[in-house]
C-alpha atoms as a PDB file:
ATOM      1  CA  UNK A   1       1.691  26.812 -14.696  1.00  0.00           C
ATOM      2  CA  UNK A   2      -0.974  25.861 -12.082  1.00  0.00           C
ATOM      3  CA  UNK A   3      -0.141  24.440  -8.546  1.00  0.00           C
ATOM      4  CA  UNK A   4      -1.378  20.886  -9.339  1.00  0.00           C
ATOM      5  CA  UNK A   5       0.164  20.864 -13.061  1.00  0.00           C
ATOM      6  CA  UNK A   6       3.682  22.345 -11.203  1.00  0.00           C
ATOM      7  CA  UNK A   7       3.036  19.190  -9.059  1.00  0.00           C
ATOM      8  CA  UNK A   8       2.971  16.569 -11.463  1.00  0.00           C
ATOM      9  CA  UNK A   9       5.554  17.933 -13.782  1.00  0.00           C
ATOM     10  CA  UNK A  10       7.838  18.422 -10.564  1.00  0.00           C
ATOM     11  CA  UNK A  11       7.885  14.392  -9.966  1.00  0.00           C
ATOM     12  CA  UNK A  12       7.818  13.146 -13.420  1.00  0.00           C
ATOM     13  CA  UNK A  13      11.548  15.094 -13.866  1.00  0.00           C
ATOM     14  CA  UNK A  14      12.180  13.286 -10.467  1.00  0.00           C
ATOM     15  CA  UNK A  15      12.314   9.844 -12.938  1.00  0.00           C
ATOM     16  CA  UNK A  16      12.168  11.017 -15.707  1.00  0.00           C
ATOM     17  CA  UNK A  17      12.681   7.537 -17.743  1.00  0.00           C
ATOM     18  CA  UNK A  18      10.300   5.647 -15.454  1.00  0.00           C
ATOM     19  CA  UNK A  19       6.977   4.094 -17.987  1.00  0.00           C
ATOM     20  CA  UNK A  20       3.743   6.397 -16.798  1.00  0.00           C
ATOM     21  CA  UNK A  21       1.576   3.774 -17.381  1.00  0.00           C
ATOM     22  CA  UNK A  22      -0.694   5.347 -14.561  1.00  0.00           C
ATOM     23  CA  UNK A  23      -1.332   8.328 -15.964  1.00  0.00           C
ATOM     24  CA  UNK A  24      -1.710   6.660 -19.235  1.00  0.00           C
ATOM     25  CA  UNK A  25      -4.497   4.375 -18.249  1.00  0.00           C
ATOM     26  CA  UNK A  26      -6.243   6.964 -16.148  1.00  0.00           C
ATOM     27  CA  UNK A  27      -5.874  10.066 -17.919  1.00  0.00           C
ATOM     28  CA  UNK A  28      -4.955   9.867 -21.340  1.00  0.00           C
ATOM     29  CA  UNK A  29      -2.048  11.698 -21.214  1.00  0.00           C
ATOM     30  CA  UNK A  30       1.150  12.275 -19.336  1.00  0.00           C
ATOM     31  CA  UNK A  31       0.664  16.257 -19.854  1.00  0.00           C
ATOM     32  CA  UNK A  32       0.901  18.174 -16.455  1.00  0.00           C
ATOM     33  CA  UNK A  33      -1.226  21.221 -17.504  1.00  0.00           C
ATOM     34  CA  UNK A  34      -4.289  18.456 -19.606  1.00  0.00           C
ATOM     35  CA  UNK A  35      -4.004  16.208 -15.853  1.00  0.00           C
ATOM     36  CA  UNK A  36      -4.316  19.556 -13.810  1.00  0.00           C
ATOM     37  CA  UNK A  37      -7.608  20.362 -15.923  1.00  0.00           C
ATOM     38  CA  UNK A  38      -9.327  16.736 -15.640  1.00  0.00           C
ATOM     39  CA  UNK A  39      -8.101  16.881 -11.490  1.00  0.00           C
ATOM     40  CA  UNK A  40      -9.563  20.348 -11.028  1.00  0.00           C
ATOM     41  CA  UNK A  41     -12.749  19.848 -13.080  1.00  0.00           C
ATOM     42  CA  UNK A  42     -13.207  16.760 -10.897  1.00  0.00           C
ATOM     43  CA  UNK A  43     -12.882  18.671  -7.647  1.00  0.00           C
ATOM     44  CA  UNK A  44     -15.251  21.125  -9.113  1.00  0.00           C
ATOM     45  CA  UNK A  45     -17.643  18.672 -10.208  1.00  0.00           C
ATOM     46  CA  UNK A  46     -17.693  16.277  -7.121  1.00  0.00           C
ATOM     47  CA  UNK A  47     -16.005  18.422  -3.779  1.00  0.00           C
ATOM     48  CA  UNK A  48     -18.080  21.695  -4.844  1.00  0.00           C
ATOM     49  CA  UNK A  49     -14.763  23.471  -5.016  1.00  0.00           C
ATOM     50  CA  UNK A  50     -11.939  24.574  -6.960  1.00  0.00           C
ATOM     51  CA  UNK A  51      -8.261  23.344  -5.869  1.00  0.00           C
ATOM     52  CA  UNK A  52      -5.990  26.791  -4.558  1.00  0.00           C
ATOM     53  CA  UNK A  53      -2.579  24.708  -3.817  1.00  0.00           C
ATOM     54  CA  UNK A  54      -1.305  21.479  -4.306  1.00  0.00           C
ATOM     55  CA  UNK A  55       0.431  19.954  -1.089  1.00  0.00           C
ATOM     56  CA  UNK A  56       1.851  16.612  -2.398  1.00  0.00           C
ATOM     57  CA  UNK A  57       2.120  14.532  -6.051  1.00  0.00           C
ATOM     58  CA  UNK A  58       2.471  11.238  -5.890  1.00  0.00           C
ATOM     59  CA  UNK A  59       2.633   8.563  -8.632  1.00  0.00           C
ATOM     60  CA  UNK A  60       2.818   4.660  -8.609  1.00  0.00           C
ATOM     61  CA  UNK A  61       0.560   2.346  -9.213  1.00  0.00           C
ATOM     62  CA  UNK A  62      -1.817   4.866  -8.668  1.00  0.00           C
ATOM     63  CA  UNK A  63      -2.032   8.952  -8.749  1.00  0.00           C
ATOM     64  CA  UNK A  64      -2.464  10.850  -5.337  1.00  0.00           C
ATOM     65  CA  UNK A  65      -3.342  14.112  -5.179  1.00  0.00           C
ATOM     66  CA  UNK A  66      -2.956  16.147  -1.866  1.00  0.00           C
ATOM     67  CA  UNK A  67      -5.022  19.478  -2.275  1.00  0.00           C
ATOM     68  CA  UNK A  68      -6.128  22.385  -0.288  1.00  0.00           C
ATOM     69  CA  UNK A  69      -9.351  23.462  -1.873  1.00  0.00           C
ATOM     70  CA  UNK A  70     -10.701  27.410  -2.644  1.00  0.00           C
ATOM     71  CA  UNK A  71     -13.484  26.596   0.401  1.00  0.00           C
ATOM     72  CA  UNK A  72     -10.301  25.709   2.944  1.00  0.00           C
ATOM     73  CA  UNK A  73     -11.190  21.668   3.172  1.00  0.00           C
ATOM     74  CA  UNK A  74      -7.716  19.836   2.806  1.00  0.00           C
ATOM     75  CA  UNK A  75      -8.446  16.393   0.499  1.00  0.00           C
ATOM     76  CA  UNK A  76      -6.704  13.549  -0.884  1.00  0.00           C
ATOM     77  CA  UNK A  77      -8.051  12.873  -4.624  1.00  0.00           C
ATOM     78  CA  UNK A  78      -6.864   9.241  -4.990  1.00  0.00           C
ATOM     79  CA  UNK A  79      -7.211   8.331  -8.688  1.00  0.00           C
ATOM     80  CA  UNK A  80      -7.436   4.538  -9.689  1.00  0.00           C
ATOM     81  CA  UNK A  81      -6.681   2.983 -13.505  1.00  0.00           C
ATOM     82  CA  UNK A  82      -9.524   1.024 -14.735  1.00  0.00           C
ATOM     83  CA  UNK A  83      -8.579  -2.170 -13.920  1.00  0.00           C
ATOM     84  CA  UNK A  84      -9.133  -1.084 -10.343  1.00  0.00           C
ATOM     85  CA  UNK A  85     -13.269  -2.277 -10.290  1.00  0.00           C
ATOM     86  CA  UNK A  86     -15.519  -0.356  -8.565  1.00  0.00           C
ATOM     87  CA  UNK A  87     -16.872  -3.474  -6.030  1.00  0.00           C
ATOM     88  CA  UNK A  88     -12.484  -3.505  -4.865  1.00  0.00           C
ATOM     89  CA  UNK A  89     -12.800   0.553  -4.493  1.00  0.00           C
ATOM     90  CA  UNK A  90     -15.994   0.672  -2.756  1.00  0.00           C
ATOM     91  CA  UNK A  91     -14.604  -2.616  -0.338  1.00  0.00           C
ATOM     92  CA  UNK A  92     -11.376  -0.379   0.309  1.00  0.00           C
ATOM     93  CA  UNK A  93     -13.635   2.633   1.760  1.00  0.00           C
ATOM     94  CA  UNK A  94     -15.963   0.120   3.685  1.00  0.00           C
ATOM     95  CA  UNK A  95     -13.110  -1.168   5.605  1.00  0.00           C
ATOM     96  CA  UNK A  96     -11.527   2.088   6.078  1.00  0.00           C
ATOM     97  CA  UNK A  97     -14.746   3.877   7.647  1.00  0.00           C
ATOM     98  CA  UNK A  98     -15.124   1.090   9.997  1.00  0.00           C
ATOM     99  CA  UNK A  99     -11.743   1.882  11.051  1.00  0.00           C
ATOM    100  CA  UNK A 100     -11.758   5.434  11.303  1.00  0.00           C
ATOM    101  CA  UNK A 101     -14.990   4.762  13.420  1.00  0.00           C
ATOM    102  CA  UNK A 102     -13.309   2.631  15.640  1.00  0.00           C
ATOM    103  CA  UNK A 103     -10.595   4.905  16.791  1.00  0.00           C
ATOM    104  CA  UNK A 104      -7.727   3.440  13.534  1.00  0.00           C
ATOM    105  CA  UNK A 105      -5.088   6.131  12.510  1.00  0.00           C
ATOM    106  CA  UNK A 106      -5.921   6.224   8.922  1.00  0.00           C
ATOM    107  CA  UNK A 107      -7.379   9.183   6.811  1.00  0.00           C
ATOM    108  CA  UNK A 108     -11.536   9.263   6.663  1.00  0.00           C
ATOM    109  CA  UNK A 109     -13.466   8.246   3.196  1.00  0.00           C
ATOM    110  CA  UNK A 110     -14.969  11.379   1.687  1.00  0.00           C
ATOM    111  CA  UNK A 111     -16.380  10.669  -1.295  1.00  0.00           C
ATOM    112  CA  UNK A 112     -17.093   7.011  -2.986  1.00  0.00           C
ATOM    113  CA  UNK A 113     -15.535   5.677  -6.340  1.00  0.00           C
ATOM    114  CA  UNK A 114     -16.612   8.653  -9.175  1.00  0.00           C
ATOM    115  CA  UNK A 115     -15.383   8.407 -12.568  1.00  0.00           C
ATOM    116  CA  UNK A 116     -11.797  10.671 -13.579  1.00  0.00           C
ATOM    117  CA  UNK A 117     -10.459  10.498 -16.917  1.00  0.00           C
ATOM    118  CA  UNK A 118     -10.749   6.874 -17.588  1.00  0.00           C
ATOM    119  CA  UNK A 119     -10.550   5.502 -14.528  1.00  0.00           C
ATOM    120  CA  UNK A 120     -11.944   6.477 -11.190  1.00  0.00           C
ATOM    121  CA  UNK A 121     -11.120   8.535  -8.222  1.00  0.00           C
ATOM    122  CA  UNK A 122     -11.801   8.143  -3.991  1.00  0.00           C
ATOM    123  CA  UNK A 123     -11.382  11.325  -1.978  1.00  0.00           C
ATOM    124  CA  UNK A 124     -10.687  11.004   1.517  1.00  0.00           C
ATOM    125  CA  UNK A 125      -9.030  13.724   4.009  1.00  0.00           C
ATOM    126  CA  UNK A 126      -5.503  14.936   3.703  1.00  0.00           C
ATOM    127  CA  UNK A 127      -3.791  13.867   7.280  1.00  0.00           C
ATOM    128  CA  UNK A 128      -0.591  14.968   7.068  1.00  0.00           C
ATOM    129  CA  UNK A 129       0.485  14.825  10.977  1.00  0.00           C
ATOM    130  CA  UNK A 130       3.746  13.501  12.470  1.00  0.00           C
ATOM    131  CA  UNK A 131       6.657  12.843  10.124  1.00  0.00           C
ATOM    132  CA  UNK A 132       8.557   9.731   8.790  1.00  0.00           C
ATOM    133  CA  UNK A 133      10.396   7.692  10.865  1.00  0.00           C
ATOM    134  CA  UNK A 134      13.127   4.695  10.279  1.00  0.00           C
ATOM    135  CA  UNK A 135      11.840   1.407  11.295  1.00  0.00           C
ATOM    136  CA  UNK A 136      15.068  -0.064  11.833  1.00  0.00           C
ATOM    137  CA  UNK A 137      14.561   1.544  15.569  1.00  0.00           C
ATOM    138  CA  UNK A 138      13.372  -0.915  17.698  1.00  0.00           C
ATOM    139  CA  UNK A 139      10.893   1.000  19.306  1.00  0.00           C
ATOM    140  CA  UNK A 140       9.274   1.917  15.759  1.00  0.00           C
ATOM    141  CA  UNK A 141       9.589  -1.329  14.913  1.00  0.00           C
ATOM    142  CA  UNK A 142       7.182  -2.472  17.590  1.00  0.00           C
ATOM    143  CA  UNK A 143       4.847   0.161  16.896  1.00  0.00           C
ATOM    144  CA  UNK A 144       4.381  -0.873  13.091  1.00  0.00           C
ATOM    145  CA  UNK A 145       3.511  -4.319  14.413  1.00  0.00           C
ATOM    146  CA  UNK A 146       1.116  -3.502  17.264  1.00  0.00           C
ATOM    147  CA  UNK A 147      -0.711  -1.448  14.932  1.00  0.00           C
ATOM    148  CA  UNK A 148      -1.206  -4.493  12.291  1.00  0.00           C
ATOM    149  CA  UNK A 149      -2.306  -6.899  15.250  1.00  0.00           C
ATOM    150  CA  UNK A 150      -4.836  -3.963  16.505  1.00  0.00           C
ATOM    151  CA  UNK A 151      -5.886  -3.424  12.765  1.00  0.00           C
ATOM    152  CA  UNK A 152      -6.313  -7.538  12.226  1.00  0.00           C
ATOM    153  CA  UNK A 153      -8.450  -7.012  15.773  1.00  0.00           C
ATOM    154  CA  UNK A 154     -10.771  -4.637  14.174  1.00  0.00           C
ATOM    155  CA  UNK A 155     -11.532  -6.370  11.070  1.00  0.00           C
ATOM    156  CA  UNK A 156     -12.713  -9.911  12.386  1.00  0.00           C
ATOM    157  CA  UNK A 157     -16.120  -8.917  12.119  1.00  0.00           C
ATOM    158  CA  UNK A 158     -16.188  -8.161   9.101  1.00  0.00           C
ATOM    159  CA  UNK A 159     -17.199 -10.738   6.490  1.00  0.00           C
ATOM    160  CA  UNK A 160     -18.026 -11.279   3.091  1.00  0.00           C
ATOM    161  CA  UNK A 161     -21.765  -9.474   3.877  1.00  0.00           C
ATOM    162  CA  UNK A 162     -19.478  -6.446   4.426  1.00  0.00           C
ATOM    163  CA  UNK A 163     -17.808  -6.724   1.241  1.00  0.00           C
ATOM    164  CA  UNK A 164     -14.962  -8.239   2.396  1.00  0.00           C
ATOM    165  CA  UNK A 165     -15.260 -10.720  -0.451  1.00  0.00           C
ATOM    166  CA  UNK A 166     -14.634  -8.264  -2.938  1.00  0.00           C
ATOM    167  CA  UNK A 167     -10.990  -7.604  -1.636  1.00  0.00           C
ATOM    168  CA  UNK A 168      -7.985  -9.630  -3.362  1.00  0.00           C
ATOM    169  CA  UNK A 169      -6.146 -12.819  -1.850  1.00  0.00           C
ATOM    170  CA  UNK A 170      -2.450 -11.757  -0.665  1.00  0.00           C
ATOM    171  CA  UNK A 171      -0.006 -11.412  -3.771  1.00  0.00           C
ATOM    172  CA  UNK A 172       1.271 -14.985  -2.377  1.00  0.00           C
ATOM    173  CA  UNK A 173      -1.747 -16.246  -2.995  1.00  0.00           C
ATOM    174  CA  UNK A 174      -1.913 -15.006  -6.539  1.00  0.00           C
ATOM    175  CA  UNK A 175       1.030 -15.445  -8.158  1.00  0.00           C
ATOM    176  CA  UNK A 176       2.309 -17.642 -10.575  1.00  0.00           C
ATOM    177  CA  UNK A 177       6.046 -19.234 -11.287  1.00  0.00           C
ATOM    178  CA  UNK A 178       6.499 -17.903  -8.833  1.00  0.00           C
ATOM    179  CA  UNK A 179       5.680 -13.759  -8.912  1.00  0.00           C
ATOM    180  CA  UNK A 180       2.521 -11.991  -9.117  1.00  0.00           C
ATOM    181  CA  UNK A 181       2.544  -9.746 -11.808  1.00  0.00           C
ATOM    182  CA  UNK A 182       5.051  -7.147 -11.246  1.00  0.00           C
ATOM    183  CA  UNK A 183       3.382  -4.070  -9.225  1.00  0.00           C
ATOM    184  CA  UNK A 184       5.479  -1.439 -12.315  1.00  0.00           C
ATOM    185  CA  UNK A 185       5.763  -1.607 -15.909  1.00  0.00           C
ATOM    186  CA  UNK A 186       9.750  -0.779 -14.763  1.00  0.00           C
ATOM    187  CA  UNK A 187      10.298  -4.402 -13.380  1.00  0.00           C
ATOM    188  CA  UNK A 188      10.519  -6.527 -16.770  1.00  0.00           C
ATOM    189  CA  UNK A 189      10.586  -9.920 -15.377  1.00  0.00           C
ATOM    190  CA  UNK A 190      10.654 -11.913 -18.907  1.00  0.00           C
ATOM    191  CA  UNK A 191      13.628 -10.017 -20.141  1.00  0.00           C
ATOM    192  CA  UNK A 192      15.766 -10.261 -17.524  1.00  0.00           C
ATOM    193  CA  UNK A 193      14.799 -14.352 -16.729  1.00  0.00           C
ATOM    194  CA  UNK A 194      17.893 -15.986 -17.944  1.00  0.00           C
ATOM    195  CA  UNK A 195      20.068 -14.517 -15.332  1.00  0.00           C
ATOM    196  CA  UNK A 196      17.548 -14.596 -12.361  1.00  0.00           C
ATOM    197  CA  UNK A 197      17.274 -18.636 -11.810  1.00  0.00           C
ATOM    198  CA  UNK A 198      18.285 -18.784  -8.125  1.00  0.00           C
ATOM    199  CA  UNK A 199      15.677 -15.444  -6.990  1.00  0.00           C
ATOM    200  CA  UNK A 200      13.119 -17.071  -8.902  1.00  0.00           C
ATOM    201  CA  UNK A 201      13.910 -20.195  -6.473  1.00  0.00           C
ATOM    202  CA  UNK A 202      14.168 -19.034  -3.465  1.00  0.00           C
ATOM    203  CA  UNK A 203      10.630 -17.209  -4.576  1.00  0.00           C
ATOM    204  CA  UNK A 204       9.270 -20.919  -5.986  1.00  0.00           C
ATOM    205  CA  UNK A 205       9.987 -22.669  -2.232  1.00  0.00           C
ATOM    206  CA  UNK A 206       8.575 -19.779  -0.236  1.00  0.00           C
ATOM    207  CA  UNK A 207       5.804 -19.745  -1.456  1.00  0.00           C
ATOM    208  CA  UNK A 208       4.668 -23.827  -2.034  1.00  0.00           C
ATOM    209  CA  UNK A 209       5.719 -23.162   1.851  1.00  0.00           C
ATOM    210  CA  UNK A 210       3.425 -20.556   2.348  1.00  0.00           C
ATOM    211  CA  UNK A 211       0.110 -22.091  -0.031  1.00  0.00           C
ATOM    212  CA  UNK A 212       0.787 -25.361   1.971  1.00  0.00           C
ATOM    213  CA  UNK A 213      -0.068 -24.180   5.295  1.00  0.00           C
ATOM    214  CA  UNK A 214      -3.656 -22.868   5.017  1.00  0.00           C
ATOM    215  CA  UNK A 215      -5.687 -21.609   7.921  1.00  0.00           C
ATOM    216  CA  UNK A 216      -8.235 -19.151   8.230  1.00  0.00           C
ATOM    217  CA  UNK A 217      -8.514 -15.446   6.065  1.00  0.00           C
ATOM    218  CA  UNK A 218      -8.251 -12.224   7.962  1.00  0.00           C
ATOM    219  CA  UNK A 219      -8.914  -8.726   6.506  1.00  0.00           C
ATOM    220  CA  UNK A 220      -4.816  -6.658   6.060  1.00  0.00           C
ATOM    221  CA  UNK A 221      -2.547  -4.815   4.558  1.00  0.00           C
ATOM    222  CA  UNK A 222      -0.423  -6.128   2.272  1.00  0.00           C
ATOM    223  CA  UNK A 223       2.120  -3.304   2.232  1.00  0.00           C
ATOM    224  CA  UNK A 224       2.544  -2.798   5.388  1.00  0.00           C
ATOM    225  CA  UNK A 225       5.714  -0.919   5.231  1.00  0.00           C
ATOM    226  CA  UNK A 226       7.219   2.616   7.118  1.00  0.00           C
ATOM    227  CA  UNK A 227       7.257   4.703   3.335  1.00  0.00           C
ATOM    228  CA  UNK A 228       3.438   4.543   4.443  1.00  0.00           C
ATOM    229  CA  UNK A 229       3.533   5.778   8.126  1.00  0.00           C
ATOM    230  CA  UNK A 230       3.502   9.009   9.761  1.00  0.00           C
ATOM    231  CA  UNK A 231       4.573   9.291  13.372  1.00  0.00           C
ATOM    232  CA  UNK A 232       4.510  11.677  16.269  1.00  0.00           C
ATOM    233  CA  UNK A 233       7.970  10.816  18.164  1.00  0.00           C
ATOM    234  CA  UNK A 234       7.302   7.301  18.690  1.00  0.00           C
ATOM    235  CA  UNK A 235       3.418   7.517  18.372  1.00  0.00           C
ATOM    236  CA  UNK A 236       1.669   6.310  14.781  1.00  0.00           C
ATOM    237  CA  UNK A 237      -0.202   8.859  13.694  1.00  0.00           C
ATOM    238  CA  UNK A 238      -1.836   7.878   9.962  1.00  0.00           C
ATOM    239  CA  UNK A 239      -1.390   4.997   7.846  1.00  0.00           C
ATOM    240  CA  UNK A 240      -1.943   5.206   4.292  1.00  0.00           C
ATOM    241  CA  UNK A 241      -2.251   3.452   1.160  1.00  0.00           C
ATOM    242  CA  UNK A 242      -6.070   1.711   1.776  1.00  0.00           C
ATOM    243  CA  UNK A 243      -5.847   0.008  -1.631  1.00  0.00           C
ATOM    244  CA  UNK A 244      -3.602  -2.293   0.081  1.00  0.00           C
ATOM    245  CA  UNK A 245      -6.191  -4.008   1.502  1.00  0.00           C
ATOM    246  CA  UNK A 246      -6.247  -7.671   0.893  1.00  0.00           C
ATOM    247  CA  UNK A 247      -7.436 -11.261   2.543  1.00  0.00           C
ATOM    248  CA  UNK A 248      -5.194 -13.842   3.808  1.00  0.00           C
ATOM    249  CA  UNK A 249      -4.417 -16.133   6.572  1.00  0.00           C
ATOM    250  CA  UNK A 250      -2.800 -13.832   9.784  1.00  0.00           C
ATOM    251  CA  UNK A 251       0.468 -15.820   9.450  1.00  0.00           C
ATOM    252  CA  UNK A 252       0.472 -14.901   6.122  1.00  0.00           C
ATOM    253  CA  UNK A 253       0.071 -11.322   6.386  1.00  0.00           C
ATOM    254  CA  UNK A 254       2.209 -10.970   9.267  1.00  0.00           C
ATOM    255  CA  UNK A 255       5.278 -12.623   7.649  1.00  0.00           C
ATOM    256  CA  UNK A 256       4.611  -9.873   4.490  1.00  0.00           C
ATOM    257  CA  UNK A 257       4.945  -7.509   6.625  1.00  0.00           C
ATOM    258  CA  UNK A 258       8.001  -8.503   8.628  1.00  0.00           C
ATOM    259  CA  UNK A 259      10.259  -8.422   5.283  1.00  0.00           C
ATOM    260  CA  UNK A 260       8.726  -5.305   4.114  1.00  0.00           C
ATOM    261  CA  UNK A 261       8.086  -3.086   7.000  1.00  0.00           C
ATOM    262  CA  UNK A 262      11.194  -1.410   6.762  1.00  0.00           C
ATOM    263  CA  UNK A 263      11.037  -0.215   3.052  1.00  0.00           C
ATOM    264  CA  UNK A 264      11.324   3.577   2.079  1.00  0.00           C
ATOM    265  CA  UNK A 265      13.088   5.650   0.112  1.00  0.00           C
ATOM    266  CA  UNK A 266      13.064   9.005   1.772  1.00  0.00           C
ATOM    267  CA  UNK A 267      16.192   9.287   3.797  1.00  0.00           C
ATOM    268  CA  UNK A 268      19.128   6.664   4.055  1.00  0.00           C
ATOM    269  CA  UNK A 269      18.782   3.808   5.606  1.00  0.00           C
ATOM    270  CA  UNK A 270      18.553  -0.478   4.384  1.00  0.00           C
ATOM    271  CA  UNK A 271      15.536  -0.969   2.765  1.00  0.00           C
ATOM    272  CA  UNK A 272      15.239  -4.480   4.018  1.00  0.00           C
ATOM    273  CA  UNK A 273      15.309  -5.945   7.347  1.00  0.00           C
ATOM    274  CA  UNK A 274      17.813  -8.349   8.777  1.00  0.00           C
ATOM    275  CA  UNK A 275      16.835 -11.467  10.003  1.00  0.00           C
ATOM    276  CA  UNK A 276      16.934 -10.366  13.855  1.00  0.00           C
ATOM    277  CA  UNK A 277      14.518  -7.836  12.988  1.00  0.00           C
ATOM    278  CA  UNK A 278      12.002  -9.670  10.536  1.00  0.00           C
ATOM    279  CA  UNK A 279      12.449 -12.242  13.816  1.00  0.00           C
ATOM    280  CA  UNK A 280      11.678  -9.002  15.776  1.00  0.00           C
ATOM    281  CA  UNK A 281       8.545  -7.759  14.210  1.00  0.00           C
ATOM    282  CA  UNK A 282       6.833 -11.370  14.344  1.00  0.00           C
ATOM    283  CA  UNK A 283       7.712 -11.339  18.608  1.00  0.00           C
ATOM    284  CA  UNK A 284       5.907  -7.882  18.579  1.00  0.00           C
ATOM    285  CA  UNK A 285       3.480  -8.680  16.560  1.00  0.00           C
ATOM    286  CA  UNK A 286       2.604 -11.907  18.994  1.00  0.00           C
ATOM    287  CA  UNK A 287       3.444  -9.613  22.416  1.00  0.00           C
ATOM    288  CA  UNK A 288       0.090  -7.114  20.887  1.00  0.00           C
ATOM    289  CA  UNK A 289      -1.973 -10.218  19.655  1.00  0.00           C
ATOM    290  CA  UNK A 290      -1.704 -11.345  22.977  1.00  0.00           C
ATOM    291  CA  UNK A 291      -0.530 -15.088  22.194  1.00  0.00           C
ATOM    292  CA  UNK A 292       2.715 -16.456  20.082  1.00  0.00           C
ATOM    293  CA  UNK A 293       1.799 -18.160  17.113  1.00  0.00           C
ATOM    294  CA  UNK A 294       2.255 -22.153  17.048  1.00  0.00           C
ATOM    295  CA  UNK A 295       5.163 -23.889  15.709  1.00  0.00           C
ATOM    296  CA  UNK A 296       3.492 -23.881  11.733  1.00  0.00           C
ATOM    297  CA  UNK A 297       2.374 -20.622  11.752  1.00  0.00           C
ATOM    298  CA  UNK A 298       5.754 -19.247  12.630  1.00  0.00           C
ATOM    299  CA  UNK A 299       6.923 -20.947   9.817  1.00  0.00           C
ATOM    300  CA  UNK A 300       4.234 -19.735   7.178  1.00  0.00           C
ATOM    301  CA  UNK A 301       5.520 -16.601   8.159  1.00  0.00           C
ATOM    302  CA  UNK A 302       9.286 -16.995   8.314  1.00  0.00           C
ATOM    303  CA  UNK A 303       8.613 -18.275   4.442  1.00  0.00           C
ATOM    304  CA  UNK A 304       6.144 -15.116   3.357  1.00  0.00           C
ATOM    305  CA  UNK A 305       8.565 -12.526   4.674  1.00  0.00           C
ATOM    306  CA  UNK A 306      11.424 -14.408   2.696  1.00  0.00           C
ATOM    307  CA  UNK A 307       9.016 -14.331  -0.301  1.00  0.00           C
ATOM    308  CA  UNK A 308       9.043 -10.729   0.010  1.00  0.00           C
ATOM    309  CA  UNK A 309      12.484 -10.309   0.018  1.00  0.00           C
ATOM    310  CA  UNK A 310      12.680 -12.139  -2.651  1.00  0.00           C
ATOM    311  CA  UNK A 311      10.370 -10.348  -4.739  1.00  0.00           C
ATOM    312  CA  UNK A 312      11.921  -7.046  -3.805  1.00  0.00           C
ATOM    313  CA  UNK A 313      15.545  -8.830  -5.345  1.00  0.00           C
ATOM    314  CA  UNK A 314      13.706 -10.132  -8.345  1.00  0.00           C
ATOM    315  CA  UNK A 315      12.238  -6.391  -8.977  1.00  0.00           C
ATOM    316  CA  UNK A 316      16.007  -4.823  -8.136  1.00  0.00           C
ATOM    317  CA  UNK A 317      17.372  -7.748 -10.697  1.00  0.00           C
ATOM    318  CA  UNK A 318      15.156  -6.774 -13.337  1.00  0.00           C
END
């Protein structure tokens, strides 16, 4: 068995029960060895090498790819179902050169949205510096959230010129009775309604809280979480997960990421944060900005991070 089909077959024992609609959608098939042929033909194809070794698998909502190729280059082969268009793709790698250019810790765009099996693939490089860390330290805490005020900072010029318009509203801003559509095949929602009344709630009166307040759309990430973060000691050293990208009013944002920005699932530790530290993130968050937000907008984001949390219980209900 090849390195990248060893890969893949490697992580689907890891859950071994959990729906591959991913692969499904994108390649056809959930076989390791037919997925390591359509990968490698790719980087043939497109990178004008072979892959030698396979450095990390990862599969989600989308399949990730970590490679060290025949010619040395180390890439990330990021490949995207079909209902991922290729205006959101190509938005995603705008936003994420202009970072990279101005001095942003996340990975640089290779290669533009090519097609992969039935769906389509973005290569960027493989950063794999620093390690994961546990943002229930205070100190890593803060970091997280001066990083999305500095990445908020960096985006304000861009507008809908610089395709900006073809990223998607916040998933508060999208969803309906009160969830967006769950982000896994795993979470069924409808089957599991009858016994989920009060999440479904506390979801419903976050977010007429959050819709109500308005203001003006910023360019973020709307999974803004540690599982996505590398660091060196208490330095961030790459962010990843691009396809995050989304628009919605900084409040907004911010509040998303105070109730998620502790979530991961490597080591030990709460995936949520308490309500000292969502309170925490926001103060950091207005200590880098460089002014606290006003009465209303602390609110819009009290209510997103508890629509989060909510979500996150609906998904662990279901």
């Amino acid at each position: 068995m090849t390195a990248i089909a060893a890969a893949v077959a490697e992580a689907f024992a890891i859950w071994p029960t959990v729906p591959r609609t991913s692969e499904e959608e994108t390649f056809g098939t959930v076989d390791p060895s037919a997925i390591d042929r359509l990968v490698s033909t790719f980087c043939e194809e497109h990178l004008g090498s072979a892959a030698a070794a396979c450095l990390l698998f990862e599969s989600h909502q989308t399949s990730v790819f970590g490679l060290e190729l025949r010619d040395g280059r180390r890439v990330c082969v990021k490949v995207f179902g079909p209902r991922y268009g290729r205006a959101f793709l190509d938005a995603v790698q705008f936003v994420q050169g202009r970072l990279v250019e101005r001095g942003f810790p996340c990975p640089r765009p290779l290669l533009g949205a090519r097609p992969l099996g039935g769906g389509s693939a973005l290569v960027e490089t493989l950063e794999l510096e620093g390690d994961w860390a546990d943002a229930h330290r205070p100190e890593i805490r803060s970091r997280i959230a001066e990083a999305l005020a500095r990445l908020i900072a960096l985006t304000t010029d861009l507008g809908v010129a610089d395709r900006v318009g073809d990223l998607p509203r916040s998933m508060l801003e999208v969803a309906v009775s009160p969830w967006p559509r769950p982000h896994h095949p795993m979470f069924d929602f409808a089957a599991t309604a009858s016994t989920a009344g009060w999440i479904d709630e506390l979801g419903r009166r976050a977010r007429r809280r959050v819709t109500s307040a308005g203001g003006r759309d910023v360019v973020g990430h709307g999974d803004w979480s540690v599982k996505d973060m590398r660091f060196d000691g208490d330095r961030l050293a790459v962010v990843y997960d691009w396809q995050s990208l989304c628009r919605a009013p900084e409040a907004v944002l911010v509040g998303q990421a105070a109730g998620s920005f502790t979530m991961q699932w490597r080591f030990p530790a709460p995936i949520a944060p308490d309500l000292d530290e969502i309170e925490g993130f926001i103060d950091a968050y207005e200590g880098a900005r460089g002014r606290p937000f006003v009465v209303e907008e602390r609110g819009t984001a009290r209510a997103a991070a508890a629509f989060v949390l909510a979500y996150s219980a609906r998904c662990e209900h279901a």
